[in-house]
Protein backbone atom coordinates (compact mmCIF):
# COMPACT_ATOMS: atom_id res chain seq x y z
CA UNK A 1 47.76 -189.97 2.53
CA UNK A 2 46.11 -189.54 6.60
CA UNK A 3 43.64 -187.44 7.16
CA UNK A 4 44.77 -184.29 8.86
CA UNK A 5 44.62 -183.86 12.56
CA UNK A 6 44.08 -181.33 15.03
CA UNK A 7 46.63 -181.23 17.99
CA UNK A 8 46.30 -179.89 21.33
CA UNK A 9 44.46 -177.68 22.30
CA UNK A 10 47.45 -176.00 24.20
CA UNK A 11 46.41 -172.66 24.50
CA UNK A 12 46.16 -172.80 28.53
CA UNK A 13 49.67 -173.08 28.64
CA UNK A 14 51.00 -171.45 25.30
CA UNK A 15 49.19 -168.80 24.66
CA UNK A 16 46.57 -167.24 27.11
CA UNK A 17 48.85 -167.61 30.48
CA UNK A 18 48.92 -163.82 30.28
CA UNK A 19 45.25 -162.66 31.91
CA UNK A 20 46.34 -159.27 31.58
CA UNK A 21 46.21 -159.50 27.89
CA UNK A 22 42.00 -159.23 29.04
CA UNK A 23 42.55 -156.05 29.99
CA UNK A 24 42.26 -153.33 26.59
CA UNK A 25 42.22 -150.24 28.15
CA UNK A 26 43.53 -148.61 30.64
CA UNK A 27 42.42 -145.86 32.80
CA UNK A 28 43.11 -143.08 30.87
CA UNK A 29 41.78 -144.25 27.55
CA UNK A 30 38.90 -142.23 26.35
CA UNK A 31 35.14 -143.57 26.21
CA UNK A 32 32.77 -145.84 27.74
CA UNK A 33 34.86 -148.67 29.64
CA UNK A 34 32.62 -151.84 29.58
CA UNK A 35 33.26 -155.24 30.47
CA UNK A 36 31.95 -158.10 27.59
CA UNK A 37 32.40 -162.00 28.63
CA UNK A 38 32.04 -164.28 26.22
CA UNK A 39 30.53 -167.83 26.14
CA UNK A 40 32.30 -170.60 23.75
CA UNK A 41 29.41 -173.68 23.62
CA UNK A 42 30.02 -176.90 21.12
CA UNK A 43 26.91 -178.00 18.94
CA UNK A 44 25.37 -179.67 22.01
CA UNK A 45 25.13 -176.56 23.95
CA UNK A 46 28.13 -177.66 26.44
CA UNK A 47 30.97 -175.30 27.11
CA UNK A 48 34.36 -175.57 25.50
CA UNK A 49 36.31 -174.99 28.50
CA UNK A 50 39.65 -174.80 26.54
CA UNK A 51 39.01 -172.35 23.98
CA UNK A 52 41.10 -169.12 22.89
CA UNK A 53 39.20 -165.56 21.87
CA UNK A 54 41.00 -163.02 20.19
CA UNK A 55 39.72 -159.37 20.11
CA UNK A 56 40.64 -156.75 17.78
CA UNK A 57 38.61 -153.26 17.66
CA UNK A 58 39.10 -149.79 17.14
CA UNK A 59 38.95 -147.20 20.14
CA UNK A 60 36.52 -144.76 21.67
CA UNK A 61 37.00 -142.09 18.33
CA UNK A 62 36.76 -145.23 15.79
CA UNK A 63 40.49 -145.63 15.15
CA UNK A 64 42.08 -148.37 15.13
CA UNK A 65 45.70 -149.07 16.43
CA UNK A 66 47.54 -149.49 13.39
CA UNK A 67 49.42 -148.66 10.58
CA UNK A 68 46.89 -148.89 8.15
CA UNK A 69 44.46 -146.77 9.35
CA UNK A 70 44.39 -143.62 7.65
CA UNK A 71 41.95 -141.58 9.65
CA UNK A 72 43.42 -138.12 10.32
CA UNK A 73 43.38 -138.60 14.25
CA UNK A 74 45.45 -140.42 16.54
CA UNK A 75 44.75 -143.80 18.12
CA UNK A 76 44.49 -143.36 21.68
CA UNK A 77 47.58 -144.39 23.66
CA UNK A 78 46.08 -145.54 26.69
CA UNK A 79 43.99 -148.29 24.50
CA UNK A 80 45.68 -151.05 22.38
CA UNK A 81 43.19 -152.86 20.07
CA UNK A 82 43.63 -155.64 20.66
CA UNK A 83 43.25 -158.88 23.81
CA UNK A 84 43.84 -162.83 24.04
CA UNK A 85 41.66 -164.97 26.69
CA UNK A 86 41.17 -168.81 26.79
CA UNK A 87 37.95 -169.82 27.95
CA UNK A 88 37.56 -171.44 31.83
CA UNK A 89 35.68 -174.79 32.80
CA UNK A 90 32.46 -172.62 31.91
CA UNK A 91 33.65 -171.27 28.43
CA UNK A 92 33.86 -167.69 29.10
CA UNK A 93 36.26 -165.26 29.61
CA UNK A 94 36.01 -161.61 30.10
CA UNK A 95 37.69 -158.58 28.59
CA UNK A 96 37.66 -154.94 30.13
CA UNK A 97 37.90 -153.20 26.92
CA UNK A 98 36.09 -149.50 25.76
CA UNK A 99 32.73 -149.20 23.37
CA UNK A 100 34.39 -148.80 20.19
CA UNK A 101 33.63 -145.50 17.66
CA UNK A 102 31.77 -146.20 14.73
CA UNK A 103 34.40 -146.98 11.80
CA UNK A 104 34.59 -146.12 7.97
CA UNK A 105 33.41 -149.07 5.46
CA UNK A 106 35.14 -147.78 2.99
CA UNK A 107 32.05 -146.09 0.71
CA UNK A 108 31.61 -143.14 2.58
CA UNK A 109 29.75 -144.31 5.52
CA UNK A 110 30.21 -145.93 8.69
CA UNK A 111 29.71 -149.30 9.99
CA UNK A 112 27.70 -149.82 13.33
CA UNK A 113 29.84 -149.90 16.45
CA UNK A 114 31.77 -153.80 16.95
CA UNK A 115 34.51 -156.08 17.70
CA UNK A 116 36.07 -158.13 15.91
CA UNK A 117 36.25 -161.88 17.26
CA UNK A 118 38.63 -164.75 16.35
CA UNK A 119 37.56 -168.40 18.19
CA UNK A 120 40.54 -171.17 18.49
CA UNK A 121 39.14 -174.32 19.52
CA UNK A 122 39.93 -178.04 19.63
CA UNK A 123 38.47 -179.70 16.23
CA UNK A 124 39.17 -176.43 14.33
CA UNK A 125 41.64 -176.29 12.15
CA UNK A 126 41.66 -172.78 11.62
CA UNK A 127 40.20 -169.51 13.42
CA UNK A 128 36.56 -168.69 13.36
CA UNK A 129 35.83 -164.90 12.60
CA UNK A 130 32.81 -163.49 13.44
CA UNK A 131 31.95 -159.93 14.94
CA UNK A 132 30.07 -158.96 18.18
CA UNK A 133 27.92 -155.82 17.77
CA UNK A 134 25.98 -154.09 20.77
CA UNK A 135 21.86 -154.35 20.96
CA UNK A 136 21.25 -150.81 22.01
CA UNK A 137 22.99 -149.17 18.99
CA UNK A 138 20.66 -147.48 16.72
CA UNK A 139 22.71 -147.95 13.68
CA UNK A 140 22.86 -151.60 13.76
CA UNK A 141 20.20 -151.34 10.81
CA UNK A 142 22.47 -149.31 8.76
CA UNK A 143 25.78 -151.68 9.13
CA UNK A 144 26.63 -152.88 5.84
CA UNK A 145 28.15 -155.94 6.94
CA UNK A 146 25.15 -156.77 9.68
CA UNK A 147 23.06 -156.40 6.11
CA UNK A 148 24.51 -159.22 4.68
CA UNK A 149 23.63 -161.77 6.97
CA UNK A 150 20.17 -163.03 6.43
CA UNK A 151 17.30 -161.62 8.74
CA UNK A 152 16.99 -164.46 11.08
CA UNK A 153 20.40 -164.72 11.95
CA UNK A 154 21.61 -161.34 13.04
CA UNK A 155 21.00 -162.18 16.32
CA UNK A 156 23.78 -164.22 16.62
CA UNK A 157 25.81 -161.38 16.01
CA UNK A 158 24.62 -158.65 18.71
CA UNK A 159 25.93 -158.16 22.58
CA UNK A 160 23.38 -158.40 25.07
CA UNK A 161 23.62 -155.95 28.00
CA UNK A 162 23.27 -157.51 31.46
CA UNK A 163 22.32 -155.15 34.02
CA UNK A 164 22.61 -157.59 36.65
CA UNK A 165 26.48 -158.21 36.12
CA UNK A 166 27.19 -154.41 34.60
CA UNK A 167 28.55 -156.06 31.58
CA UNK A 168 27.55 -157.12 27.81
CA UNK A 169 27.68 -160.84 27.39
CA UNK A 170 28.48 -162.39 24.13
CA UNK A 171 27.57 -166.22 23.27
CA UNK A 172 29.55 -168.14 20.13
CA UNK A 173 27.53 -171.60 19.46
CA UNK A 174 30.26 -173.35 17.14
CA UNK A 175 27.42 -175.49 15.27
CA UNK A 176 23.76 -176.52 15.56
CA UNK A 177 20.91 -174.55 16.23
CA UNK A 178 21.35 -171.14 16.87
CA UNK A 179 24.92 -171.53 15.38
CA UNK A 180 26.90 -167.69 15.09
CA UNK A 181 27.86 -166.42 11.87
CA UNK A 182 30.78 -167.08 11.11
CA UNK A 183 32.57 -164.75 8.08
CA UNK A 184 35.05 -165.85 5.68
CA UNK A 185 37.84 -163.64 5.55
């Protein structure tokens, strides 16, 4: 038997050639439009300059575009749900997407405003899930989810405004120190 392999990366030229695929919302869609660039670094710190991020969230209302959401209103039209970057020679990439609603967790309550992240990267051989929540929202506290994840480590987890750029920057450390949660789904 030999050990399994990854191969590629080829996500610059399969799958993220497509830069509008960055681009969530447009014009018309309701709520806050925001900008959020993430940062893909290895467990030295470096950047992984050839690294995919998937995005999947619900819009400004807390719906999300699909069948199985049940909520009684629509989805917004002029918002999809959903974007595809690979990371450049830095590791980032940025999406234009809306602050998404609050959404049910399935008790009765809510869970605190976030997006749901999926990292591709060479040396994985499958996706990384993990979720990027925003530091000014009150309910962060009160996310059932966020609760889970010990004390200490939360911070991995939460979007950091930056006023200087007007947009919320997201980091994802693969390993090491200060490593992101990453949730088994």
């Amino acid at each position: 038997m030999t050990p399994s392999q990854t191969v590629g990366p080829f996500f610059e030229f399969g799958l993220t050639t497509n830069p509008a695929l960055g681009c969530m919302a447009l014009p018309a869609a309701k709520g806050e439009h925001i900008r959020i660039r993430f940062r893909l670094l290895d467990g030295d710190g470096q950047p992984v300059p050839d690294g995919m991020i998937e995005l999947w969230q619900a819009d400004a209302s807390g719906r999300y575009q699909h069948p199985a959401d049940s909520q009684a209103q629509e989805p917004d039209p002029a918002f999809c749900g959903w974007g595809r970057l690979g990371t450049d020679a830095d590791g980032t990439c940025t999406f234009e997407t809306v602050r998404p609603g609050r959404t049910p967790d399935g008790r009765g309550g809510c869970q605190a405003s976030h997006i749901n992240v999926s990292v591709f990267a060479r040396g994985l051989l499958a996706r990384l899930c993990t979720r990027a929540y925003f530091a000014d929202d009150p309910m962060l506290g009160e996310d059932p989810v966020l609760r889970l994840v010990a004390a200490d480590r939360r911070r991995t987890l939460i979007a950091q405004w930056n006023a200087a750029s007007g947009y919320w920057s997201f980091e994802i450390r693969l390993q090491g120190e200060g490593e992101t949660v990453f949730f088994d789904v």
